[in-house]
C-alpha atoms as a PDB file:
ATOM      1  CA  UNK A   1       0.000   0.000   0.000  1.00  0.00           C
ATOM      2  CA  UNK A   2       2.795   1.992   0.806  1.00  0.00           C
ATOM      3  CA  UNK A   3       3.837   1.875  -2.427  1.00  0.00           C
ATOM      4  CA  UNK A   4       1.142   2.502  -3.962  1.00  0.00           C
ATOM      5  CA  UNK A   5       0.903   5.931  -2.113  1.00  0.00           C
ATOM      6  CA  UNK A   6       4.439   6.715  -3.661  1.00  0.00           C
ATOM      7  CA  UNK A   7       3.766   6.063  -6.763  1.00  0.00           C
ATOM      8  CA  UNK A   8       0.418   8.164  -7.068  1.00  0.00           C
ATOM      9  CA  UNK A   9       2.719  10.928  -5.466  1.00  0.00           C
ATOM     10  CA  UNK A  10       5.585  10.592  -7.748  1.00  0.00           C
ATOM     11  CA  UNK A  11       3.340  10.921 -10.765  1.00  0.00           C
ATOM     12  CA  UNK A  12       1.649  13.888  -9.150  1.00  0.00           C
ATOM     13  CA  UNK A  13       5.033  15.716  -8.919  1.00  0.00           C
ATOM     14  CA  UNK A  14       6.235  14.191 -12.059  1.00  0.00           C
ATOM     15  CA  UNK A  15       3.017  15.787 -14.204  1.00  0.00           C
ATOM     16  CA  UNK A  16       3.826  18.656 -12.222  1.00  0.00           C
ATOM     17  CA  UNK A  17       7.243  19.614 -12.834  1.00  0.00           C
ATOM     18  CA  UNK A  18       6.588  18.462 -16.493  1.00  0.00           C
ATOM     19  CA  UNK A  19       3.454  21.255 -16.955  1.00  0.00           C
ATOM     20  CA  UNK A  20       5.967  23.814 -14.720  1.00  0.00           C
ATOM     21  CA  UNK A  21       8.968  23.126 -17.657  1.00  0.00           C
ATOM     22  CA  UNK A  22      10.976  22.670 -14.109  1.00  0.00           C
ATOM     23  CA  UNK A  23      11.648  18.088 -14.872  1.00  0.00           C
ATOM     24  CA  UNK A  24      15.485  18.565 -14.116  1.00  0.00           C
ATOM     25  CA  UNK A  25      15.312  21.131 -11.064  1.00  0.00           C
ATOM     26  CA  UNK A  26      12.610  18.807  -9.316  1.00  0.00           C
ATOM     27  CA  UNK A  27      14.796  15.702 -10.301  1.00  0.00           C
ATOM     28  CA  UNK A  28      17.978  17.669  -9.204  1.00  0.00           C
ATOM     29  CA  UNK A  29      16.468  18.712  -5.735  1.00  0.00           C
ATOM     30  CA  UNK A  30      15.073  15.096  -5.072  1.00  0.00           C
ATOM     31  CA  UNK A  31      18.223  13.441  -5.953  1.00  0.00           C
ATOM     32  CA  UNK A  32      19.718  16.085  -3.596  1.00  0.00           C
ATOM     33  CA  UNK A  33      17.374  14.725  -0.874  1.00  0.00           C
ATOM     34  CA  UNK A  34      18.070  11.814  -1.235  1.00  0.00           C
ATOM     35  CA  UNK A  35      21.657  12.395  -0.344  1.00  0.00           C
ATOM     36  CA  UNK A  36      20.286  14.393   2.588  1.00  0.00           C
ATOM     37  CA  UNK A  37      18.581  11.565   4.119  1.00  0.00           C
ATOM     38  CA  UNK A  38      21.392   8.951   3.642  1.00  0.00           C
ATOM     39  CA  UNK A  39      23.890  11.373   5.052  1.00  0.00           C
ATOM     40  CA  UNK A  40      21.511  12.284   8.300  1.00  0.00           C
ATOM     41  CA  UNK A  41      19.625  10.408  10.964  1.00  0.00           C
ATOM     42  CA  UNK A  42      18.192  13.534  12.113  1.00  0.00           C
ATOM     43  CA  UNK A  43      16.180  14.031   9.077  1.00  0.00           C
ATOM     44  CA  UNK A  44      14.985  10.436   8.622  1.00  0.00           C
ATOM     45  CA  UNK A  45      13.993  10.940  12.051  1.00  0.00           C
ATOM     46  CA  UNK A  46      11.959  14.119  11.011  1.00  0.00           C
ATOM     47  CA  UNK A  47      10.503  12.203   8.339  1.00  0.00           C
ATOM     48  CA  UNK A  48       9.383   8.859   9.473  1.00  0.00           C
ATOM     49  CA  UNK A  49       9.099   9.256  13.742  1.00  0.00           C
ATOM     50  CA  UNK A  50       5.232   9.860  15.005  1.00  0.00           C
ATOM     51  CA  UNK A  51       6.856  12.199  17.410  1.00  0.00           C
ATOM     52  CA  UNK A  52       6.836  15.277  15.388  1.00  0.00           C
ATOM     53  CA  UNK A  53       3.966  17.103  13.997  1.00  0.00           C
ATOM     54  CA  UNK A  54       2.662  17.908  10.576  1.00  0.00           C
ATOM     55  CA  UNK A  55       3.269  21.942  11.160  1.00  0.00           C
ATOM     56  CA  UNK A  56       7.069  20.680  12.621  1.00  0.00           C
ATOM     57  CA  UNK A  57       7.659  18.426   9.547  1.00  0.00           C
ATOM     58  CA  UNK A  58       6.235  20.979   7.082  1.00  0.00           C
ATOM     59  CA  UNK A  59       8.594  23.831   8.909  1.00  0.00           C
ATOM     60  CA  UNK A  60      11.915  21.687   8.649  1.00  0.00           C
ATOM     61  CA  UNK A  61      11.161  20.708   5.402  1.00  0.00           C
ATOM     62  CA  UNK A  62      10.730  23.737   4.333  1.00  0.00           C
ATOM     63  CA  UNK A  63      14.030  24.919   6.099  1.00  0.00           C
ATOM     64  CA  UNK A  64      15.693  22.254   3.936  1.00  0.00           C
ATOM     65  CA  UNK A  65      14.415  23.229   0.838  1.00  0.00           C
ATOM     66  CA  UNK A  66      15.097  27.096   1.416  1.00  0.00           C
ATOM     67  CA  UNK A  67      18.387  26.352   2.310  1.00  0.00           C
ATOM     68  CA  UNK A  68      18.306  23.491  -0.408  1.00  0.00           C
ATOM     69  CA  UNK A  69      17.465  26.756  -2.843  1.00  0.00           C
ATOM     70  CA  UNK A  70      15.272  24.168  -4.001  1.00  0.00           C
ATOM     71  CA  UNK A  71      12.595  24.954  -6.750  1.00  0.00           C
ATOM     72  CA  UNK A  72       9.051  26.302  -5.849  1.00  0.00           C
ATOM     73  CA  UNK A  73       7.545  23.139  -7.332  1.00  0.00           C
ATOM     74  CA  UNK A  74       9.488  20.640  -4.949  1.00  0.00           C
ATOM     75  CA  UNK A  75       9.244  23.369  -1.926  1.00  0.00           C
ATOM     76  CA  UNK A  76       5.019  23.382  -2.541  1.00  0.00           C
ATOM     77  CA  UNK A  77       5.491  19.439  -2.787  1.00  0.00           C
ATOM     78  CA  UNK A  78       7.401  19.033   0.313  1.00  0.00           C
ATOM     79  CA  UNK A  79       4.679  20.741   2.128  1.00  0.00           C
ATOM     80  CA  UNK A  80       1.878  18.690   0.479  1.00  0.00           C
ATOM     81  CA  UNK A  81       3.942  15.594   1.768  1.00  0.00           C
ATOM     82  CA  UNK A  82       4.108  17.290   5.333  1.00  0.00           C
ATOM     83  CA  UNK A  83       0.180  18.787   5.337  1.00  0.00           C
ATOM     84  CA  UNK A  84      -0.827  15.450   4.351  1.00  0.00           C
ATOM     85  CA  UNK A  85       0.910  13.423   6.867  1.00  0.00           C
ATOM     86  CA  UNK A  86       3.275  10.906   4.069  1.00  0.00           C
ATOM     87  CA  UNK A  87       6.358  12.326   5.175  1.00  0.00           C
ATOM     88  CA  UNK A  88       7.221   8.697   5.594  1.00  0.00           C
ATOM     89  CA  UNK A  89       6.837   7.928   2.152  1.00  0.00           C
ATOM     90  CA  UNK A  90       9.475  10.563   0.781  1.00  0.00           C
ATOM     91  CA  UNK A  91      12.293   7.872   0.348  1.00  0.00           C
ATOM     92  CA  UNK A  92       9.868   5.670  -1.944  1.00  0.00           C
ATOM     93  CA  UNK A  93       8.588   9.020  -3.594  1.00  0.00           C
ATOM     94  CA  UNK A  94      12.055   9.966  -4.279  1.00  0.00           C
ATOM     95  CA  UNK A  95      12.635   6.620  -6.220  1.00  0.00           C
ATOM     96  CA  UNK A  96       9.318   6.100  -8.086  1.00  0.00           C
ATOM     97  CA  UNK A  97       9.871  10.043  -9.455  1.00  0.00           C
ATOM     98  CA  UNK A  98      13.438   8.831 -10.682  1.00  0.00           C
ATOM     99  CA  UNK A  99      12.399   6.031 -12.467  1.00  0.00           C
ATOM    100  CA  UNK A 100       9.966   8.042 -14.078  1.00  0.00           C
ATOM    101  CA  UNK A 101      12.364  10.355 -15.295  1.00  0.00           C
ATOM    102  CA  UNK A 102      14.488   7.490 -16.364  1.00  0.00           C
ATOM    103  CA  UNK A 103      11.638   6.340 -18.513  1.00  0.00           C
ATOM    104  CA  UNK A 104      11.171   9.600 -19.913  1.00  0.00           C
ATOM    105  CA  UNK A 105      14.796   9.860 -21.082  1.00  0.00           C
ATOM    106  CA  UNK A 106      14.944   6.582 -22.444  1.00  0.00           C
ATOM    107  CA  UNK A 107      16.962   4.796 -19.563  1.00  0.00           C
ATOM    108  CA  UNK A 108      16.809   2.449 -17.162  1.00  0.00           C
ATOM    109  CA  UNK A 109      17.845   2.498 -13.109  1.00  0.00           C
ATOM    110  CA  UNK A 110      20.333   0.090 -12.193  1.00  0.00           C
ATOM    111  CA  UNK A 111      21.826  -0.497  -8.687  1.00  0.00           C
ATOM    112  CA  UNK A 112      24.333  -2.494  -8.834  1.00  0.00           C
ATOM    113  CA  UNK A 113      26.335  -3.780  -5.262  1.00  0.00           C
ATOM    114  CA  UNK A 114      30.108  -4.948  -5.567  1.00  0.00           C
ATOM    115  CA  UNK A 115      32.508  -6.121  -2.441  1.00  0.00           C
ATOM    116  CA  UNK A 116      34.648  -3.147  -3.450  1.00  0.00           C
ATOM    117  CA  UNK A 117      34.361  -0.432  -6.084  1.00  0.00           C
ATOM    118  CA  UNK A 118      34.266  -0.573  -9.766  1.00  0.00           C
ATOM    119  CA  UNK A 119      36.809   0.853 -11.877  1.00  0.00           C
ATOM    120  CA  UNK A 120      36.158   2.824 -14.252  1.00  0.00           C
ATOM    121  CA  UNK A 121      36.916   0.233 -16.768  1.00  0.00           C
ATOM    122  CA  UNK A 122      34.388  -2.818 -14.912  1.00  0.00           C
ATOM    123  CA  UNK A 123      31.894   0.077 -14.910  1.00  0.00           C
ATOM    124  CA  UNK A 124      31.853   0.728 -18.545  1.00  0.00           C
ATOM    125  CA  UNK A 125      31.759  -2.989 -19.452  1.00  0.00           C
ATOM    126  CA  UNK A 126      28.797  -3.445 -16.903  1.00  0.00           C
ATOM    127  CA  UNK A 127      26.963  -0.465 -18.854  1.00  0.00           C
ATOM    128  CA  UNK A 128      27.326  -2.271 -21.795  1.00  0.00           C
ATOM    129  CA  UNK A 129      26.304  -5.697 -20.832  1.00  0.00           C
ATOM    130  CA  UNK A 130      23.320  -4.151 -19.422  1.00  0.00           C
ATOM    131  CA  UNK A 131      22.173  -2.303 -22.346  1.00  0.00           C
ATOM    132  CA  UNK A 132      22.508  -5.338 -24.546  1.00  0.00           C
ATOM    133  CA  UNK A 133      20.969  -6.775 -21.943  1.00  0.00           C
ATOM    134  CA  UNK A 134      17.835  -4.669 -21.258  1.00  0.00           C
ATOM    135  CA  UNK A 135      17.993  -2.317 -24.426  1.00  0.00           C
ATOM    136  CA  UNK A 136      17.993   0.698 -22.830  1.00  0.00           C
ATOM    137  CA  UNK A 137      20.960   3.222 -21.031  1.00  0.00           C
ATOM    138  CA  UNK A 138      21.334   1.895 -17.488  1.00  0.00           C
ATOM    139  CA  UNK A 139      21.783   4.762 -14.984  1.00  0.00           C
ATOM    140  CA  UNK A 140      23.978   2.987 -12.691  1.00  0.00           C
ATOM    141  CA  UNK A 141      24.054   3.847  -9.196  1.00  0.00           C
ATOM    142  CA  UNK A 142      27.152   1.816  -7.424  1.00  0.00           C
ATOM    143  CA  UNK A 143      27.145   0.516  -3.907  1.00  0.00           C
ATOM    144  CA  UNK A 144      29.661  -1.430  -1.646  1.00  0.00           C
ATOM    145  CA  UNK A 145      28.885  -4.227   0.505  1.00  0.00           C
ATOM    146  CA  UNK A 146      32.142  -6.604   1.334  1.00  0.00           C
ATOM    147  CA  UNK A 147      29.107  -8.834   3.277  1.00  0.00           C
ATOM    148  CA  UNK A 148      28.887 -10.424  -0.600  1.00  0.00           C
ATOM    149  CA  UNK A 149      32.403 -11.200  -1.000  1.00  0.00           C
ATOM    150  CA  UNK A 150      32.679 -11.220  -4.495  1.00  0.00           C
ATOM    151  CA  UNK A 151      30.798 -10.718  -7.652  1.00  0.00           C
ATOM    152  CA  UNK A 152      27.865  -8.426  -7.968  1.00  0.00           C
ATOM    153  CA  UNK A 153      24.175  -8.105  -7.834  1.00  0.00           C
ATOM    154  CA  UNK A 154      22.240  -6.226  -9.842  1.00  0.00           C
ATOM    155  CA  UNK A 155      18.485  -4.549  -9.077  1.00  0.00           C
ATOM    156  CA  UNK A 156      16.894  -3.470 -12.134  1.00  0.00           C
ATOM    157  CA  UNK A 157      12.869  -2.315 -11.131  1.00  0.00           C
ATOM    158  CA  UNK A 158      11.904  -5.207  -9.051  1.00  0.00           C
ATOM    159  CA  UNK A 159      14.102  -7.427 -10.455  1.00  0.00           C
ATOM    160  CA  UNK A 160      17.051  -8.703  -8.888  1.00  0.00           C
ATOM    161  CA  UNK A 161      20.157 -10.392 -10.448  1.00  0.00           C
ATOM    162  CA  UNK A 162      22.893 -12.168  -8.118  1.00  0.00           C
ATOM    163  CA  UNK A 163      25.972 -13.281  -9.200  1.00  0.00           C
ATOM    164  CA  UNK A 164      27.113 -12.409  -5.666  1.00  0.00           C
ATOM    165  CA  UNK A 165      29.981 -15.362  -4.240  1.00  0.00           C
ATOM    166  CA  UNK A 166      27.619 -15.234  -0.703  1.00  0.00           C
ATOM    167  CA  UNK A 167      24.561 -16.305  -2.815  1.00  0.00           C
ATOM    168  CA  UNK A 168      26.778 -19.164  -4.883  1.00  0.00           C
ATOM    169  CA  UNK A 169      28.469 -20.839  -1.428  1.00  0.00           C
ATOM    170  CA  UNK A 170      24.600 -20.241   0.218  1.00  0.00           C
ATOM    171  CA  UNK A 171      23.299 -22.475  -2.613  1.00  0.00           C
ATOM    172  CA  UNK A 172      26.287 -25.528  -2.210  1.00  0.00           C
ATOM    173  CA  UNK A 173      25.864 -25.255   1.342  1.00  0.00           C
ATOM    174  CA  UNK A 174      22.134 -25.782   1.058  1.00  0.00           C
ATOM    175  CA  UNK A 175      23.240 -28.418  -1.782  1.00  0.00           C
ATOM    176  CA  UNK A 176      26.089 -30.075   0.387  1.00  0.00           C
ATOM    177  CA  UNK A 177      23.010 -30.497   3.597  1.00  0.00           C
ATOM    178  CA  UNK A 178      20.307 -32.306   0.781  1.00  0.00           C
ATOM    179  CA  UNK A 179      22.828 -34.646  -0.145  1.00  0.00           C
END
């Protein structure tokens, strides 16, 4: 349901900033955002926790975006999100509104998750492989996490390849106890 909720928003905002000419200042400031809350327990705090009020939500989001020098579209949105109480939903917002600008451009979101970083060289190939594969531009956004020791996995929508070395010694291990 939850989702649901984001994506009605996301579309909302997306038809929005697409009537208001302002697509890459909207996608710009959410992507921005998004940085914001990965960087800051204080506002996922603001965001998700019961604790604070719609007028205290609306006012530090509103703080953000002035300070953010965000665009009037995404300022008026943020205090929607606030008025309306789906603060919560702002993460899943964020990523429903960039794969509809992905779509619009053509392209495709791709996370992809390594046990260490690409080079620039592994990254290039991957974007490749991937638009054979799916026939559109990836927009790959890289992550680290040595908990898959090797190899990669790769979300594409809802859609999850993994080619991770923890997934391939999870499957002989459950192989190894059958036998």
């Amino acid at each position: 349901m939850a989702s649901d909720v984001a994506a009605r928003y996301a579309r909302a905002l997306f038809d929005l900033a697409l009537d208001t000419k302002a697509l890459s200042a909207v996608e710009a400031d959410l992507t921005s955002l998004k940085s914001m809350l990965a960087e800051s327990p204080d506002l996922r705090a603001l965001i998700s926790s019961p604790r604070f009020s719609g007028p205290d939500k609306a006012a530090g989001l509103a703080a953000i975006a002035a300070r953010a020098k965000a665009a009037p579209v995404t300022a008026k949105f943020l205090g929607l999100l606030a008025a309306n109480g789906r603060t919560a939903a702002l993460p899943m917002i964020i990523d429903a509104f960039a794969r509809l600008a992905a779509e619009r451009r053509g392209s495709i979101s791709a996370e992809v998750t390594t046990a260490i970083p690409l080079t620039k060289a592994q990254s290039t190939s991957l974007a490749a492989a991937l638009r054979t594969a799916l026939g559109k531009d990836p927009e790959i956004t890289a992550r680290v996490d040595p908990g898959i020791l090797g190899g990669l996995k790769v979300r594409v929508g809802s859609k999850l390849y993994d080619a991770s070395l923890k997934s391939k010694l999870d499957s002989l291990k459950y192989a190894l106890k059958r036998a």
